[in-house]
N, C-alpha and C. Protein backbone atom coordinates (compact mmCIF):
# COMPACT_ATOMS: atom_id res chain seq x y z
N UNK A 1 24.91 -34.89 -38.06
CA UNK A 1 25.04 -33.71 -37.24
C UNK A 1 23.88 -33.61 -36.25
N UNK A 2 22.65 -33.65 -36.56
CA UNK A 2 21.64 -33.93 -35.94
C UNK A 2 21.47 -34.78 -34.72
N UNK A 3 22.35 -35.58 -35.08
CA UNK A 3 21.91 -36.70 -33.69
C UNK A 3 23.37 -36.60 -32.50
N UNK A 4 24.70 -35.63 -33.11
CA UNK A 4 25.31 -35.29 -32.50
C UNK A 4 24.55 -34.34 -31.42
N UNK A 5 23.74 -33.31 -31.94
CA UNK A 5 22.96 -32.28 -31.50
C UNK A 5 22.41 -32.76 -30.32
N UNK A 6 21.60 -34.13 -31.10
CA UNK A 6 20.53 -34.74 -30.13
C UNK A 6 21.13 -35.58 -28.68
N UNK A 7 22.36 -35.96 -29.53
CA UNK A 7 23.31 -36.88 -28.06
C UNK A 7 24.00 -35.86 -26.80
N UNK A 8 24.24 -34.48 -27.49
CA UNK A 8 24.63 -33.72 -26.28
C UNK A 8 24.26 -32.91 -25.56
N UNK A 9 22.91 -33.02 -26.40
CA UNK A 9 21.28 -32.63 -25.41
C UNK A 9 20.96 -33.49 -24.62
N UNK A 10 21.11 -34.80 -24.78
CA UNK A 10 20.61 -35.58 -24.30
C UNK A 10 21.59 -35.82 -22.61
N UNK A 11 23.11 -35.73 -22.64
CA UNK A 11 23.76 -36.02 -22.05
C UNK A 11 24.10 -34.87 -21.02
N UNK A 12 23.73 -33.65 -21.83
CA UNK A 12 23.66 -32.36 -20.62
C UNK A 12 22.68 -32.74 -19.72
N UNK A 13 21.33 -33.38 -20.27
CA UNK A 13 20.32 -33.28 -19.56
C UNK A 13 20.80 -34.69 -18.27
N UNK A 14 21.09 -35.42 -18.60
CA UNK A 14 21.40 -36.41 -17.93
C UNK A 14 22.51 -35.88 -16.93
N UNK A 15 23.62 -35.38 -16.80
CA UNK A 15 24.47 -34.80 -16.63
C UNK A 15 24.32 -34.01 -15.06
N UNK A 16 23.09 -33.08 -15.38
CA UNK A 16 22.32 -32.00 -14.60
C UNK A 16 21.65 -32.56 -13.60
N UNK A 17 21.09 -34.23 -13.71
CA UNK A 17 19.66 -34.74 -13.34
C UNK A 17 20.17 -34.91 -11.71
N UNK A 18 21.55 -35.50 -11.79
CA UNK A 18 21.84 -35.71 -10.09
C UNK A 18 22.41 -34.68 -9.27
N UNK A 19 22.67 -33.38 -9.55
CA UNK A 19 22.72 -32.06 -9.30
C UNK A 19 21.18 -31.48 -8.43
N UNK A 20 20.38 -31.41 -8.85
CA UNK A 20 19.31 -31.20 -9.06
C UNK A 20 18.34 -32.50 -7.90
N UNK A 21 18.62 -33.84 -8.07
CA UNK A 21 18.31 -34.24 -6.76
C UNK A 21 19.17 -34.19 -5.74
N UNK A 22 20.38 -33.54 -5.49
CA UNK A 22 21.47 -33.69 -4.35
C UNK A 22 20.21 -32.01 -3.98
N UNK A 23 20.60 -31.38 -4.54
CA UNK A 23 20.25 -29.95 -4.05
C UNK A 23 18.81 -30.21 -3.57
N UNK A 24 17.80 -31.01 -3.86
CA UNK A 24 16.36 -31.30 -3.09
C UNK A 24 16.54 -32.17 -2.08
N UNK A 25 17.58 -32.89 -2.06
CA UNK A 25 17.85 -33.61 -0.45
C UNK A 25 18.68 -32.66 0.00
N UNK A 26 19.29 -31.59 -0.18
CA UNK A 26 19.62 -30.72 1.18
C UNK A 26 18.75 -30.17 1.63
N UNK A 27 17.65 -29.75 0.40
CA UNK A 27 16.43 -28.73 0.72
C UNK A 27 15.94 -29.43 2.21
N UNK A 28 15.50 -30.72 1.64
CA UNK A 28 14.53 -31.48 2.39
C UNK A 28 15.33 -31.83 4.13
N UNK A 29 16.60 -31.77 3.79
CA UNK A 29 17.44 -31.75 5.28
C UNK A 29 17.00 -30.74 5.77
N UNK A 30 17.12 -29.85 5.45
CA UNK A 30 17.27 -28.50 6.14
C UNK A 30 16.27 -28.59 6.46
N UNK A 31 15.13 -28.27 5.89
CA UNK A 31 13.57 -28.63 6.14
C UNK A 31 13.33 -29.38 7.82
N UNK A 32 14.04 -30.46 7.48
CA UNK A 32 13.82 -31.57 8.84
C UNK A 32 14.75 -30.67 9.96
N UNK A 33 16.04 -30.06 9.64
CA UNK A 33 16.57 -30.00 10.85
C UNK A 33 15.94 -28.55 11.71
N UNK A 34 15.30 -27.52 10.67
CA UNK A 34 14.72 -26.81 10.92
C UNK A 34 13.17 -27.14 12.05
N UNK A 35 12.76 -28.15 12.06
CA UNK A 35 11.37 -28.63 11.91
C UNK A 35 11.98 -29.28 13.65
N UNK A 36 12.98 -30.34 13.62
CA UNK A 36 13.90 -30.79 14.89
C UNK A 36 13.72 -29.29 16.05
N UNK A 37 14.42 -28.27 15.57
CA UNK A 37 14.83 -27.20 16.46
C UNK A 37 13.79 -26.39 17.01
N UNK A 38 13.00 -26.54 15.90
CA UNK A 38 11.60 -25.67 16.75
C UNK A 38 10.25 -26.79 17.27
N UNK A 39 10.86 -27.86 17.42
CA UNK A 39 10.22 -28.86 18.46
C UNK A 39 10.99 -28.89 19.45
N UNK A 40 11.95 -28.79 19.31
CA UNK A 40 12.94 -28.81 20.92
C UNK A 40 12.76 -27.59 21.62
N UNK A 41 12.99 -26.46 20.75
CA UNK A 41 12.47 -25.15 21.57
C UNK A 41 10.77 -25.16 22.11
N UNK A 42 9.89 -25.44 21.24
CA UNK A 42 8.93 -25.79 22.12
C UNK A 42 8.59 -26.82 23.17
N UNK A 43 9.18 -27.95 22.68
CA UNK A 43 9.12 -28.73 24.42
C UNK A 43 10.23 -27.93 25.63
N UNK A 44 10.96 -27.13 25.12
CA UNK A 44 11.76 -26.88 26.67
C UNK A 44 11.28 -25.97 27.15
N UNK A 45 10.46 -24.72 26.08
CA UNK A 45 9.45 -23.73 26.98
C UNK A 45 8.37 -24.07 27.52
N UNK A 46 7.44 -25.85 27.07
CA UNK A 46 7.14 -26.31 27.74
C UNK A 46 6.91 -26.80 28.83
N UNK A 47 8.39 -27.17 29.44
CA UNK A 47 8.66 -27.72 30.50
C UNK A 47 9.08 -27.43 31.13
N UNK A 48 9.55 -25.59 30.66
CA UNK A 48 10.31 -24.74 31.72
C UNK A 48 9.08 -23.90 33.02
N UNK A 49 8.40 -23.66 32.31
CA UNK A 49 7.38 -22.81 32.65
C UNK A 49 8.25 -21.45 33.57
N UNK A 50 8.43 -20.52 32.86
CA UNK A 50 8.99 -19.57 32.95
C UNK A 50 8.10 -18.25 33.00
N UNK A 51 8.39 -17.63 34.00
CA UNK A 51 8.28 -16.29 34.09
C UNK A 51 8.38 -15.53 32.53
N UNK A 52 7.33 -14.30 32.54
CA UNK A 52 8.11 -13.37 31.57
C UNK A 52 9.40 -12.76 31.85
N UNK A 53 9.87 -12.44 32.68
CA UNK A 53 11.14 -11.68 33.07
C UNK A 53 12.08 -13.00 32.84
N UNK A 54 11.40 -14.07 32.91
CA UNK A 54 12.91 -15.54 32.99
C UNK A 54 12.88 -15.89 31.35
N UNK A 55 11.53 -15.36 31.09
CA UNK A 55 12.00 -15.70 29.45
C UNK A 55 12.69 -14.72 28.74
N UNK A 56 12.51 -13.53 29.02
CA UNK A 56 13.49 -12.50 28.16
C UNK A 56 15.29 -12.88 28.71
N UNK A 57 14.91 -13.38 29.71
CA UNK A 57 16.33 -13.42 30.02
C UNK A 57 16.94 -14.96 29.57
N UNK A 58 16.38 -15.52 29.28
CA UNK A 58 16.73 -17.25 29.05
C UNK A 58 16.56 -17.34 27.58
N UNK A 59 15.91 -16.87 27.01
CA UNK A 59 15.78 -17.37 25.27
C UNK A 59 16.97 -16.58 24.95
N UNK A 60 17.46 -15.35 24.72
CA UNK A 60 18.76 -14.89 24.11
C UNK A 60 20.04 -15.83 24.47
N UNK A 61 19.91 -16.27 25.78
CA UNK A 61 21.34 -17.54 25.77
C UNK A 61 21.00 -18.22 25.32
N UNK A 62 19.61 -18.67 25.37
CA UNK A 62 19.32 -20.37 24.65
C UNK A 62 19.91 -20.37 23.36
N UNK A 63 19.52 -18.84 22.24
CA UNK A 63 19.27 -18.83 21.10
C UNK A 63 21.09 -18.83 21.02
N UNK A 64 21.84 -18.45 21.84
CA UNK A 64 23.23 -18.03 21.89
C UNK A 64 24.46 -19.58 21.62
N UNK A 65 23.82 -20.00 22.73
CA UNK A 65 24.21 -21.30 22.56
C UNK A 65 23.89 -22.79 21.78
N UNK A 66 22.30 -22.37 21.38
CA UNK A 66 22.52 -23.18 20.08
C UNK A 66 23.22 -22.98 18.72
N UNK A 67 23.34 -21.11 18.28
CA UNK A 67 25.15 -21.13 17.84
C UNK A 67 25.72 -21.67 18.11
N UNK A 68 26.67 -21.17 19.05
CA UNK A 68 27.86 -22.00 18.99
C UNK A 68 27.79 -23.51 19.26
N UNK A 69 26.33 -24.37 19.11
CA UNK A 69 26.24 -25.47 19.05
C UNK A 69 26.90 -25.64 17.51
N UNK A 70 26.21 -24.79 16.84
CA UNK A 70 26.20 -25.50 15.02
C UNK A 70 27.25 -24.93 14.11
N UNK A 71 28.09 -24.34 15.16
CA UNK A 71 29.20 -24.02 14.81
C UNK A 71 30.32 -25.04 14.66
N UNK A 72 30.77 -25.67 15.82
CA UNK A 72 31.16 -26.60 16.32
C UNK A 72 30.72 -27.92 15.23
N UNK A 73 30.03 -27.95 14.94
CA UNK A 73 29.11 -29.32 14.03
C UNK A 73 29.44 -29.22 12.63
């Protein structure tokens, strides 16, 4: 009985183990694609060199249309 105990302890645990790294490689995606988007937003305010009045008015579409970018995706 004991080692029944011990075999379906053993096999839950095994069971669980690739659950558990799938869910830390999405973490770690997300991580990156997060990390992607706010390098792109900083090089394009970079290179926009924008007015304050052109940035209140340009970041709400920017932010608009990278929705419905990741929608689409």
């Amino acid at each position: 009985m004991k080692q029944f105990i011990m075999f379906t302890i053993a096999a839950a645990i095994m069971c669980g183990t690739p659950v558990f790294a799938e869910n830390a490689q999405i973490t770690n995606m997300q991580i990156l694609i997060d990390k992607v988007k706010a390098d792109k937003k900083l090089l394009i305010a970079g290179n926009m060199d924008l007015t304050d009045k052109e940035s209140t008015d340009f970041w709400p579409l920017y932010e608009g249309y990278q929705k419905e970018l990741e929608q689409l995706n």
